[in-house]
Protein backbone atom coordinates (compact mmCIF):
# COMPACT_ATOMS: atom_id res chain seq x y z
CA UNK A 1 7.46 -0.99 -26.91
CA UNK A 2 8.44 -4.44 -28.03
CA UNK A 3 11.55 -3.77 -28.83
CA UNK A 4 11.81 -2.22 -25.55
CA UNK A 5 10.43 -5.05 -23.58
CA UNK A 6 12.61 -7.33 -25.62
CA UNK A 7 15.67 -5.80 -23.70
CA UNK A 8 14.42 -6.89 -20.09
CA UNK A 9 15.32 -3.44 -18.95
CA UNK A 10 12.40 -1.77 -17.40
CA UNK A 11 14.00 2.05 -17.61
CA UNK A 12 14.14 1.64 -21.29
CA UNK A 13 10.45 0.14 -21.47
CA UNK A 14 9.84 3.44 -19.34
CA UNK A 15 11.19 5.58 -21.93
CA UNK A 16 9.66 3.52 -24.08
CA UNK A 17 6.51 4.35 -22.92
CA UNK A 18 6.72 7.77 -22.71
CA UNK A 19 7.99 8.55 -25.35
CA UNK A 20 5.19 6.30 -27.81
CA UNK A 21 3.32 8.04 -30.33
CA UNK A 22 0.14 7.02 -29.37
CA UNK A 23 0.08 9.79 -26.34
CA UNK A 24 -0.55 12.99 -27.73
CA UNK A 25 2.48 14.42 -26.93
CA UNK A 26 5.72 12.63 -24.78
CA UNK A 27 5.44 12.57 -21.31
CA UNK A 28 8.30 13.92 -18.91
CA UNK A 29 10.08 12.31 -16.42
CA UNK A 30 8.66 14.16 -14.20
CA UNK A 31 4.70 13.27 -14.51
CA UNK A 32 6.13 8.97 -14.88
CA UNK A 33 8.01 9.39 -11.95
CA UNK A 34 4.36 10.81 -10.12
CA UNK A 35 2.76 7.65 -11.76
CA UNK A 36 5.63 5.04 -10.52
CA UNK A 37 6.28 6.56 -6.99
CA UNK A 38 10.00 8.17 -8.15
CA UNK A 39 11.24 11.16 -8.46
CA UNK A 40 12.52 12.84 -11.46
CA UNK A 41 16.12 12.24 -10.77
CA UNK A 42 15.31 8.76 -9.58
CA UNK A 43 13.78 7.84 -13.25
CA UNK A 44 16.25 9.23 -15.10
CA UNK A 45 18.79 7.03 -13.75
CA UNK A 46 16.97 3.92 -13.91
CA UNK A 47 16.29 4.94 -17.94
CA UNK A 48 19.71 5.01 -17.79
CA UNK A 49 21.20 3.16 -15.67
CA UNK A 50 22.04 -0.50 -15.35
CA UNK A 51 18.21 -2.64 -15.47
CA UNK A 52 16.67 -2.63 -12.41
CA UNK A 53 16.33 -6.23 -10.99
CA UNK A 54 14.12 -6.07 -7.59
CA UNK A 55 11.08 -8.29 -8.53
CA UNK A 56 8.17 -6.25 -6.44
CA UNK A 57 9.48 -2.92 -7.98
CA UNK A 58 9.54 -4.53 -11.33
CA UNK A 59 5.88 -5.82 -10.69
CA UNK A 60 4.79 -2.77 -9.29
CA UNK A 61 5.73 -0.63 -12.36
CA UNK A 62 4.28 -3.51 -14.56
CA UNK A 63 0.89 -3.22 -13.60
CA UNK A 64 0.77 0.60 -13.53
CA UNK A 65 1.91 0.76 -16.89
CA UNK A 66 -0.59 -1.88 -17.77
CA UNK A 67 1.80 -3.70 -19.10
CA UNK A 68 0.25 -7.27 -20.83
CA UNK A 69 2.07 -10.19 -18.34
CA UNK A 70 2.84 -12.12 -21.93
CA UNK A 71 5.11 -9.63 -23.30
CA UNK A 72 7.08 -9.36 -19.57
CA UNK A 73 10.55 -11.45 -19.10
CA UNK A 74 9.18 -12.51 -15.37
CA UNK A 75 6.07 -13.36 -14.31
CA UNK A 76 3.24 -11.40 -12.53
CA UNK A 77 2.11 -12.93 -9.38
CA UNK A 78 -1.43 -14.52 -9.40
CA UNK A 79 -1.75 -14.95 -13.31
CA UNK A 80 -3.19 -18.12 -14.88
CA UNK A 81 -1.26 -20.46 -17.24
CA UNK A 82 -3.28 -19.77 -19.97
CA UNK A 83 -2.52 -15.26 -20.02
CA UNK A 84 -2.89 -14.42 -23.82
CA UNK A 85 -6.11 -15.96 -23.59
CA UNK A 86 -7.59 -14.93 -20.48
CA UNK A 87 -10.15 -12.34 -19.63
CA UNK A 88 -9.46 -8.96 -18.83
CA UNK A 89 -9.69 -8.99 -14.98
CA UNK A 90 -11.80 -6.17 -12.58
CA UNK A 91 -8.53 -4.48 -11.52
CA UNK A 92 -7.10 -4.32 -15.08
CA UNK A 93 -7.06 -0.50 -16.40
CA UNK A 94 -7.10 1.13 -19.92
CA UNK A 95 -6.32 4.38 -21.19
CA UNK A 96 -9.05 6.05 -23.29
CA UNK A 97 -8.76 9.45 -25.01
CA UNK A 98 -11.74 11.69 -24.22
CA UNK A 99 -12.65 14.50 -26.54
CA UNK A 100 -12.16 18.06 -25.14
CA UNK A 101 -12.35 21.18 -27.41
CA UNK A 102 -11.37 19.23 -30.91
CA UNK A 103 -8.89 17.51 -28.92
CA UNK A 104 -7.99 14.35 -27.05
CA UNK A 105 -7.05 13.72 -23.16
CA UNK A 106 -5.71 11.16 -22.73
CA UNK A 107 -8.10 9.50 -19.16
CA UNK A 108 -6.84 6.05 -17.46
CA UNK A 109 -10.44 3.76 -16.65
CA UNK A 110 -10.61 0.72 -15.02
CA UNK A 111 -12.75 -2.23 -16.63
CA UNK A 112 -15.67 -1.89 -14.42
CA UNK A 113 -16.07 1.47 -15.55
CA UNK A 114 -15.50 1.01 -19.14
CA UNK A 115 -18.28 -1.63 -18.74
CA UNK A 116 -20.54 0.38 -17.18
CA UNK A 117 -19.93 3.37 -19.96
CA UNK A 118 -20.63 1.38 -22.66
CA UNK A 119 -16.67 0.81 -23.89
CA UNK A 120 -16.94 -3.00 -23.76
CA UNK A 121 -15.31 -2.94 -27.58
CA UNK A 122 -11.64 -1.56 -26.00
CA UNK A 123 -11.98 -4.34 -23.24
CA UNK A 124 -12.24 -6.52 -25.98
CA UNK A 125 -9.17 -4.98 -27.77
CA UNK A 126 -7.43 -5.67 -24.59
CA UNK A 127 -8.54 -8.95 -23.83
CA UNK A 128 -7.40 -9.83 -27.80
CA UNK A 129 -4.09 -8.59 -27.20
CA UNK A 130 -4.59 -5.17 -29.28
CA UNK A 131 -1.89 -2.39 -28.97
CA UNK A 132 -4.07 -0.54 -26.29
CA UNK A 133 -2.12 1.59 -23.84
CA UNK A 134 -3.13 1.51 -20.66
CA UNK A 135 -1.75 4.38 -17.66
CA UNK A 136 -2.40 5.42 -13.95
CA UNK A 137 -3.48 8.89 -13.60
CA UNK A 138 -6.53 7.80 -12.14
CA UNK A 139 -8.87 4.58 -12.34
CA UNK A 140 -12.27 5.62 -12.71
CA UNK A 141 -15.10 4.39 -10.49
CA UNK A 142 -18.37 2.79 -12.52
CA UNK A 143 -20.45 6.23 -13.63
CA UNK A 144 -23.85 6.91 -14.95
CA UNK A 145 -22.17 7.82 -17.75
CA UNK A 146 -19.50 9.57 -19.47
CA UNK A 147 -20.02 12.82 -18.02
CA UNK A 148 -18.38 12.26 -15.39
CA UNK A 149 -15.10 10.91 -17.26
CA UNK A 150 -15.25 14.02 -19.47
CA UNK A 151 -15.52 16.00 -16.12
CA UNK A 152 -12.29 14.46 -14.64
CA UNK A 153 -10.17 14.55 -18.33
CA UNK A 154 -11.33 17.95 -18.01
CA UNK A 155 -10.38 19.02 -14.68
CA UNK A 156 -6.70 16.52 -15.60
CA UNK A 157 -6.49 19.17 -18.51
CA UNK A 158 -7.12 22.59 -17.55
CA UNK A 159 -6.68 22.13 -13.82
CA UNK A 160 -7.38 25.86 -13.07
CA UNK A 161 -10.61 25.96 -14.50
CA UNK A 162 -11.99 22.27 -14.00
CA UNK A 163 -10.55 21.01 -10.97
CA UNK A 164 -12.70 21.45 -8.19
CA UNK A 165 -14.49 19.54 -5.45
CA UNK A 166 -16.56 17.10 -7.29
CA UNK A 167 -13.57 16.01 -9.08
CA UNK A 168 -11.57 15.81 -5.38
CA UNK A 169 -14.64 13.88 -4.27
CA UNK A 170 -13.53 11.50 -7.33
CA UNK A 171 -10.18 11.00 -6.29
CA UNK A 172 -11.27 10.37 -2.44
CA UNK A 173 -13.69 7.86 -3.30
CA UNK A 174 -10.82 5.90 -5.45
CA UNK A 175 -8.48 6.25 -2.61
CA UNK A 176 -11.17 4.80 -0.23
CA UNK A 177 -12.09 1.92 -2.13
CA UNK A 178 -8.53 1.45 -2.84
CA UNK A 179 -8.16 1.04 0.78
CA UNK A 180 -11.07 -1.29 1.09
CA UNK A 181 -9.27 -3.94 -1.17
CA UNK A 182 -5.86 -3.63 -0.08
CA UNK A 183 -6.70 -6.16 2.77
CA UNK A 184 -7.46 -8.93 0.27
CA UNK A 185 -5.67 -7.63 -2.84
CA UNK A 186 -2.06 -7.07 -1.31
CA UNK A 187 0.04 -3.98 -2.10
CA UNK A 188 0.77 -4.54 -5.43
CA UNK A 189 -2.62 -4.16 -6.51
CA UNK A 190 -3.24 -1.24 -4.86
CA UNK A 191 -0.39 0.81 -5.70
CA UNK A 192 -1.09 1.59 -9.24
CA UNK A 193 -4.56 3.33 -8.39
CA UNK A 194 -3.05 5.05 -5.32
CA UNK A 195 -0.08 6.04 -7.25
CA UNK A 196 -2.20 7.59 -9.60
CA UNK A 197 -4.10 9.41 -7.86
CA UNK A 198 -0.84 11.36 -6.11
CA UNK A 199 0.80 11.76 -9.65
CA UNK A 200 -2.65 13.54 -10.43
CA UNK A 201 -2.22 15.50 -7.21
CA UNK A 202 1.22 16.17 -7.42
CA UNK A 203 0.81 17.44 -11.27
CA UNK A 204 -2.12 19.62 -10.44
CA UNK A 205 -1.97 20.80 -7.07
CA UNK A 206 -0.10 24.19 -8.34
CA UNK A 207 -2.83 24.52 -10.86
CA UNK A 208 -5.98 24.56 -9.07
CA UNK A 209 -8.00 27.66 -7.56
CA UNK A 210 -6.60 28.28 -3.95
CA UNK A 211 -10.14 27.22 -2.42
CA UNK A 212 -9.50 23.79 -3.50
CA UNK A 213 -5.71 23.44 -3.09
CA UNK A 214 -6.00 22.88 0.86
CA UNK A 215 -8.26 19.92 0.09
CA UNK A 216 -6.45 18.26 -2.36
CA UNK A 217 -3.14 18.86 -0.63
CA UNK A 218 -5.00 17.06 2.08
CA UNK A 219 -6.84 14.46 -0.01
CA UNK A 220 -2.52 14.08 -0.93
CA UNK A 221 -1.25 13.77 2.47
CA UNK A 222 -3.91 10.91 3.49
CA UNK A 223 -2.69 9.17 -0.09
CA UNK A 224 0.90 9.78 0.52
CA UNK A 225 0.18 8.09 4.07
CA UNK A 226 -1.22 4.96 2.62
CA UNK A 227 1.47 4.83 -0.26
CA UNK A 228 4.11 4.77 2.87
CA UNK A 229 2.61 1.85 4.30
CA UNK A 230 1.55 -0.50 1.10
CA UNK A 231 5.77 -0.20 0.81
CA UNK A 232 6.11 -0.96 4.17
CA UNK A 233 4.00 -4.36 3.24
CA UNK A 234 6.27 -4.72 0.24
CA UNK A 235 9.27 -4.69 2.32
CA UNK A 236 10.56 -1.44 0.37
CA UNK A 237 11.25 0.87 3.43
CA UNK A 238 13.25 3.57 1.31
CA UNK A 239 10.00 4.10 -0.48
CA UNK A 240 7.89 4.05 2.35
CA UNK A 241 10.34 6.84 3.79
CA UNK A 242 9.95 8.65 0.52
CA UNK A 243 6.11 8.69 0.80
CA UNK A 244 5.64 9.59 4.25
CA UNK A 245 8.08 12.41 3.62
CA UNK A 246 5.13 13.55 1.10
CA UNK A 247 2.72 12.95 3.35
CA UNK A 248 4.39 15.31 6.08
CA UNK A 249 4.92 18.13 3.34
CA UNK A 250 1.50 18.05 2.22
CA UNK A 251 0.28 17.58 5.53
CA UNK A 252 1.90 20.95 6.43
CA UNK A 253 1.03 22.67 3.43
CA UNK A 254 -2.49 21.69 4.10
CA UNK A 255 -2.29 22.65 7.76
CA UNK A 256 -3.49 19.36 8.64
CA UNK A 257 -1.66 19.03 12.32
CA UNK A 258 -3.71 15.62 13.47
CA UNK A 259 -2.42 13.80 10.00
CA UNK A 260 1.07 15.11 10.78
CA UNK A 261 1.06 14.06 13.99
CA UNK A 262 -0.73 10.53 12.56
CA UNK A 263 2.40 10.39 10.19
CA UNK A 264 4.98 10.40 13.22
CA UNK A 265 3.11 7.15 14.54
CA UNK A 266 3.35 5.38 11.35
CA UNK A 267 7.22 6.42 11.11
CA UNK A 268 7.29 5.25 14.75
CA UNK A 269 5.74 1.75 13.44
CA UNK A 270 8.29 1.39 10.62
CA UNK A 271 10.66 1.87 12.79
CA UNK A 272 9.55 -1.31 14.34
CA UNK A 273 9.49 -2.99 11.14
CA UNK A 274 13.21 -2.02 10.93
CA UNK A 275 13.81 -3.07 14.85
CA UNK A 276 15.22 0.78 15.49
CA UNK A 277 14.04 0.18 19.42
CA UNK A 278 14.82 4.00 20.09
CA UNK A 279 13.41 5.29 17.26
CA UNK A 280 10.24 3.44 18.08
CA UNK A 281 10.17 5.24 21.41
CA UNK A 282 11.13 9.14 19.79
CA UNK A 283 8.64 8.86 17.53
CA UNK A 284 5.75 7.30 19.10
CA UNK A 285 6.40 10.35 22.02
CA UNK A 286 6.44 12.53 19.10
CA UNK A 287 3.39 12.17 18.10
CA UNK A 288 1.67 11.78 21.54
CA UNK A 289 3.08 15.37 22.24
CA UNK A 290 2.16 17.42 19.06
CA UNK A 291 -0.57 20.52 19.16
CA UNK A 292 -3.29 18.06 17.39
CA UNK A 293 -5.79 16.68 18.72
CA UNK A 294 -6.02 12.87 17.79
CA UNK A 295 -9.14 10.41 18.15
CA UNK A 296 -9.28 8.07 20.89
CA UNK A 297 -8.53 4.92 18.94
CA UNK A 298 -5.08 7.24 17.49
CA UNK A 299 -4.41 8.03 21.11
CA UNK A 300 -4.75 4.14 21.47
CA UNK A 301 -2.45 3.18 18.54
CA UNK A 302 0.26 5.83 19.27
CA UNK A 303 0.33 4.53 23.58
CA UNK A 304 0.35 0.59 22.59
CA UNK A 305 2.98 2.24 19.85
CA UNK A 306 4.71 3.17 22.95
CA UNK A 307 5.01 -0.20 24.91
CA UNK A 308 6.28 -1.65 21.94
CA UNK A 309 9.38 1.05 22.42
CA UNK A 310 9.28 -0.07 26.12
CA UNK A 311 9.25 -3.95 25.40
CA UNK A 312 12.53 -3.53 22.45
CA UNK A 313 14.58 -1.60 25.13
CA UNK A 314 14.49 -3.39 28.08
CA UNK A 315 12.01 -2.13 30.00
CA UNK A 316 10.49 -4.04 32.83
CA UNK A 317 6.79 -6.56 32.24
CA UNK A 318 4.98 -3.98 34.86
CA UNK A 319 5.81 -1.08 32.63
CA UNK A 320 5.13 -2.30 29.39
CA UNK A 321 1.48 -3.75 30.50
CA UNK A 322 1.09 -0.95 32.28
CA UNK A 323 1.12 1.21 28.68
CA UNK A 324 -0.87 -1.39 27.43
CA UNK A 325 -3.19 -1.17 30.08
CA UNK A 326 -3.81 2.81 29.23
CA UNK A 327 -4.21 1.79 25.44
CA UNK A 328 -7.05 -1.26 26.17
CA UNK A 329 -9.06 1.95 28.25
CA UNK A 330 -8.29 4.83 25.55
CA UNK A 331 -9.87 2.58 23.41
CA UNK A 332 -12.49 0.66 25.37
CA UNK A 333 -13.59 4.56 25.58
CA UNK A 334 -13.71 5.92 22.25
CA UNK A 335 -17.37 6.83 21.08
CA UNK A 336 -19.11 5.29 18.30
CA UNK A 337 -18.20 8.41 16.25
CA UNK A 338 -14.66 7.90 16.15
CA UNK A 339 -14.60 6.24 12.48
CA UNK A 340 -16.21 9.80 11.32
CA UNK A 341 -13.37 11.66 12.10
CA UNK A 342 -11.18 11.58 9.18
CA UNK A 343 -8.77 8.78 8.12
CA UNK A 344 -7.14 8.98 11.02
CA UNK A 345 -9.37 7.59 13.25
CA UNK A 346 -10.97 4.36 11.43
CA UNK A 347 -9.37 1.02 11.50
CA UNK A 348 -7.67 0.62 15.08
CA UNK A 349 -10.42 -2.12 16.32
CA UNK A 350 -10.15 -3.81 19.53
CA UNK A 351 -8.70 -7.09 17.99
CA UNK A 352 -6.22 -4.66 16.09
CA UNK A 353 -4.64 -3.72 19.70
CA UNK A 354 -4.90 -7.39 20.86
CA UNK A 355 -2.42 -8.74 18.18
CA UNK A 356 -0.23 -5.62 18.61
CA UNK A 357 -0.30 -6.67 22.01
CA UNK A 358 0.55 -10.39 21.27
CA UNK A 359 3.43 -9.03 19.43
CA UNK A 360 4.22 -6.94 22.69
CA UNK A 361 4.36 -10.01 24.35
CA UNK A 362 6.75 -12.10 22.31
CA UNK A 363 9.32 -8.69 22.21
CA UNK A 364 8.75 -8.43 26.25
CA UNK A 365 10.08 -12.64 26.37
CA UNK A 366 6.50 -13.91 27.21
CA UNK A 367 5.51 -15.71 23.86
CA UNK A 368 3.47 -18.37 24.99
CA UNK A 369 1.04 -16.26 26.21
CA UNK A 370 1.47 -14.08 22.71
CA UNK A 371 0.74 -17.34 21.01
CA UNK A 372 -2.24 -17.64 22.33
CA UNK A 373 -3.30 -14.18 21.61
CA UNK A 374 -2.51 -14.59 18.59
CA UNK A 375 -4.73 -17.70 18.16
CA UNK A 376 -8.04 -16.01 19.59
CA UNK A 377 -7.69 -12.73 17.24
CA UNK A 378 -6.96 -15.52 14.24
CA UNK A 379 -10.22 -17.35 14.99
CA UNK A 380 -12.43 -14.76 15.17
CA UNK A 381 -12.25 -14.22 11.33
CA UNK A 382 -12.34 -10.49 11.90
CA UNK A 383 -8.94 -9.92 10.32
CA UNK A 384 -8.58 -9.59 6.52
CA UNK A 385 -6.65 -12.09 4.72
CA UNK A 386 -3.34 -10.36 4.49
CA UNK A 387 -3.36 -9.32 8.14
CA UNK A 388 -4.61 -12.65 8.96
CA UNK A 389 -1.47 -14.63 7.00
CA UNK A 390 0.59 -11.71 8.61
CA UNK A 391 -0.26 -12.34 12.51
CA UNK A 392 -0.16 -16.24 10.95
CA UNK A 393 3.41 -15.86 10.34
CA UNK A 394 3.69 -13.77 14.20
CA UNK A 395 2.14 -16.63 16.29
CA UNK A 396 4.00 -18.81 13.90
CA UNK A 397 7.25 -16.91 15.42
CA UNK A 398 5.94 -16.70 19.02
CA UNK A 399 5.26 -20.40 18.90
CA UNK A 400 9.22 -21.18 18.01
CA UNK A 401 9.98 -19.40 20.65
CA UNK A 402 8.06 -21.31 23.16
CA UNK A 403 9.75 -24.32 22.31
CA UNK A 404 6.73 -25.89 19.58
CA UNK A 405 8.75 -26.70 16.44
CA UNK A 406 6.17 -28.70 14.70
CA UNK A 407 3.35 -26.33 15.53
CA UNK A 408 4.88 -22.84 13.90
CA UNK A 409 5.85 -25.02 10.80
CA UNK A 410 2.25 -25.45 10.65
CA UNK A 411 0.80 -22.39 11.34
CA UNK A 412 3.76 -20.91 9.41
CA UNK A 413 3.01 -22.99 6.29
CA UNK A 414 -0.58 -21.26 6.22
CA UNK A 415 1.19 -17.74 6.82
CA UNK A 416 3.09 -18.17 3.58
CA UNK A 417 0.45 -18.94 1.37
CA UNK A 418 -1.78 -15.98 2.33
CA UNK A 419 1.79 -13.98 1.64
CA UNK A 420 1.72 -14.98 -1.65
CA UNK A 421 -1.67 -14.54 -2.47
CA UNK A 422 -1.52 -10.96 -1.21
CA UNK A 423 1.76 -10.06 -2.35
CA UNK A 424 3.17 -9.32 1.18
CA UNK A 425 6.74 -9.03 1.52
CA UNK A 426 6.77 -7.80 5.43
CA UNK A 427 4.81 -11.41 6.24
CA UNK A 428 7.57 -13.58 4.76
CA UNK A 429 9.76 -11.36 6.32
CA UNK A 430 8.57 -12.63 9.33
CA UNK A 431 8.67 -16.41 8.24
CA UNK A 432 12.25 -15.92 7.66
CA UNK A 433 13.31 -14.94 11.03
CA UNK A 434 10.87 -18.57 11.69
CA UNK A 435 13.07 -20.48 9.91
CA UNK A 436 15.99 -19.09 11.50
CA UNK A 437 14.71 -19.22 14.77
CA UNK A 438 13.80 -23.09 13.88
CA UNK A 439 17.27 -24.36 12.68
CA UNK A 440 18.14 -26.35 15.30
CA UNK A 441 15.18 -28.40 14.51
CA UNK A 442 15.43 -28.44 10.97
CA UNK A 443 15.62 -32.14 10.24
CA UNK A 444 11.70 -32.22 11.71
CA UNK A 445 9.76 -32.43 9.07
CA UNK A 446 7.93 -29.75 10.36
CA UNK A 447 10.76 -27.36 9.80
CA UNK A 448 11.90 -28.71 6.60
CA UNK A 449 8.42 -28.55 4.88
CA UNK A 450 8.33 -24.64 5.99
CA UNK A 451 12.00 -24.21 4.79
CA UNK A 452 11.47 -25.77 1.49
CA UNK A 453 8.36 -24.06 0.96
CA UNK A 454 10.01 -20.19 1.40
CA UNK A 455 13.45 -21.09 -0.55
C-alpha cells in the first residue's frame, strides 16, 4: 500500500487495496467500484489509466478506503496540523474480521460502535498508526453487542440465508442517520457510509430470498436518490446522473412509482443546477403527471420546481407567482402526517419553499425582494449549516444584483467559510458567479476580500 500511495496515483492505490493480503481473498473490480460509486469499467480504467487528479473525487475515495490523511500526497479537508498524532475521530471506520463457521468476514465498523462493543484496542491500533485496514461495506451503528455485527457479517456472507429484514432495518437506520448529518457534515462525509451501504445492496440484492428483495431494492432506490444529490453538492453532476439512473432502476424493479416519480423532480432540480431552463420545465411536468401518488409537501416541491422552469424561460411575474402561489397552499395544507410517508415526503418545510422562492425571484429579475427573503429564512436559524452557507452565497448573489457591492462581499465571505467547512462544491459554485457578477467593482475592498478569499 505504501508503495502504492508513494506513486500519487489513486487507481494503483485501488488495486493496491484490493488486491492486499490482509482481505481474505482479492476483491474484484466489481464489488470496489460498488464501494467508490463506479462502475466496473469505470475502475478499471482509472487502475489503469493516467492518475486521476479531481480533488473531491480523490477525497471522496480517501475516506472510504480509510485511507490515514499522513500517508496521502494532498490533504483531507478539516484535518488538524498535528494528524499522526491525533485521535481517531466519530466518523472514522475500521474493518474488523468477524468469525463465521472457522472463518473470517471481513465487517467495516465505525468507532462509535467499536467503542460500544468493547474493540477500543483496534481504535487504538488506528489511532497509533498500525497497518489496520479500514473499508465501506457498511458502518455499523453502536449495538448491545456483537450479535448484531455477527448478524450483518453473516447476512454480507451468505446473503440467501442471512439477509433478511432485521439486517435491511440495519442498513435503513445507517442511511437515515447518514442523512441526519449530511446537513452539518457536507457530502464528503457522508458518501462513504451511503456508498456502502449500495455496494452492499448492489452485491446482494440477487442473493437474497424474493420476500426481501423488493425491500432492499427499495431501501436501494431511496440510497441511490441521496447518493445523486450529495454529488450534486459536490459539483460532480456525471455522478449524480449515474446515481439517479440507479435510483430509477431500482425504483422500477421495486415497483416503487411515488420514488420514481420523486426521482424525475430531483433530475428536474439538477437540471437547474446545470441552468438547462427546458429541462427544468420537462421534468418537473414529468413528475407532476406520473400514476403515483405524491405527498403534499412533494406536490409542493415538484409545482415551486415548476415556476423555477417558468422564471429561466421567460415567462411573465403573474405566472411564475402564480405557481408559487399553488405551491405556498399545497403546502400550507399538508397534514401533520406527511413526514410518515416514506422519504419522499420529509424535509420540504415551509422555509425550504421560501428560499426556493427567493431564488425564484432573483431568476424572474426581482432580486431585491429575493434578498430579503433570503435574509428572513437565514435568521431564523432553522436551516442547517450547509444550506445556511448555501442560501448565504444566493442572497450574496441576489444582493450583486441589486446594485450592493459591499454587502454580498460580506454576506458572501460568510457563505464561503460554511462551504469549506461542509465540503460544498455547488455553494462556491455560486460565489463564483458573485465574483463575476462583482467585477466591475472589484477594486472595493469588499470585492477584493471575497475574490482573494475563493482564488
Amino acid at each position: 500500500m505504501r508503495d502504492a500511495l508513494a506513486t500519487w496515483h489513486m487507481g494503483r492505490v485501488i488495486f493496491a487495496y484490493r488486491t492486499h493480503p490482509w482481505h481474505p481473498r482479492p476483491l474484484s473490480q466489481e464489488i470496489a467500484g460498488n464501494w467508490l460509486g463506479l462502475t466496473q469499467a469505470q475502475l478499471s480504467r482509472i487502475e489503469n489509466g493516467r492518475a486521476p487528479e479531481e480533488l473531491s473525487k480523490l477525497v471522496c475515495w480517501a475516506r472510504i478506503l480509510g485511507i490515514p490523511g499522513e500517508l496521502l500526497w494532498f490533504r483531507l479537508p478539516d484535518e488538524a496540523d498535528g494528524r499522526t498524532s491525533a485521535a481517531v475521530q466519530p466518523s472514522e471506520t475500521l474493518t474488523v474480521p468477524v468469525l463465521l463457521h472457522g472463518r473470517s468476514v471481513l465487517l467495516p465498523i465505525d468507532a462509535q460502535t467499536a467503542r460500544a462493543s468493547g474493540l477500543d484496542g483496534l481504535l487504538a491500533e488506528l489511532a497509533n498508526g498500525q497497518p489496520v485496514l479500514s473499508g465501506p461495506v457498511a458502518h455499523a451503528l453502536p449495538t448491545r453487542d456483537l450479535d448484531e455485527l455477527e448478524h450483518v457479517a453473516a447476512a454480507l456472507d451468505d446473503a440467501r440465508r442471512y439477509l433478511d429484514g432485521s439486517v435491511v432495518g440495519f442498513f435503513r437506520s445507517q442511511l437515515d442517520r447518514s442523512k441526519a448529518d449530511d446537513g452539518s457534515l457536507g457530502p464528503a462525509r457522508a458518501l462513504p457510509m451511503v456508498l456502502g451501504i449500495l455496494g452492499a445492496i448492489s452485491q446482494h440484492v440477487r442473493e437474497v430470498k424474493p420476500d426481501v428483495r423488493y425491500a432492499l431494492l427499495s431501501l436501494g432506490a431511496d440510497g441511490a436518490e441521496f447518493a445523486g444529490w450529495l454529488y450534486r453538492d459536490l459539483h460532480d453532476c456525471s455522478s449524480a446522473t449515474y446515481w439517479y439512473d440507479r435510483a430509477m432502476e431500482w425504483a422500477q424493479e421495486a415497483g416503487d412509482t411515488a420514488m420514481q416519480g420523486y426521482v424525475l423532480l430531483k433530475k428536474s432540480q439538477m437540471a437547474y443546477d446545470l441552468r438547462e431552463a427546458h429541462r427544468v420545465v420537462t421534468f418537473a411536468e414529468a413528475a407532476q403527471s406520473g400514476p403515483w401518488q405524491f405527498p403534499r409537501k412533494v406536490r409542493a416541491e415538484a409545482t415551486q420546481q415548476q415556476a423555477f422552469g417558468l422564471a429561466m424561460t421567460g415567462e411573465s411575474l403573474s405566472k411564475v407567482e402564480q405557481k408559487m402561489d399553488e405551491a405556498r397552499e399545497l403546502l400550507a395544507g399538508a397534514p401533520p402526517d406527511d413526514e410518515r410517508l416514506g422519504p419522499t415526503g420529509a424535509y420540504f418545510t415551509g422555509d425550504t419553499l421560501l428560499v426556493r422562492q427567493a431564488t425564484c425571484y432573483t431568476e424572474a429579475g426581482k432580486p431585491t425582494k429575493a434578498a430579503a427573503l433570503f435574509a428572513d429564512v437565514i435568521a431564523s436559524g432553522t436551516l442547517s449549516r450547509r444550506d445556511a452557507g448555501f442560501f448565504r452565497a444566493r442572497r450574496a448573489a441576489a444582493l450583486a444584483l441589486s446594485g450592493e457591492p459591499d454587502q454580498a462581499a460580506a454576506v458572501g465571505l460568510q457563505a464561503a467559510q460554511a462551504a469549506r467547512e461542509t465540503n460544498s462544491e455547488r455553494t462556491l459554485c455560486v460565489l463564483a458567479d458573485v465574483v463575476a457578477a462583482l467585477s466591475p467593482r472589484r477594486s472595493r475592498p469588499g470585492p477584493r476580500e471575497l475574490r482573494q478569499a475563493l482564488s
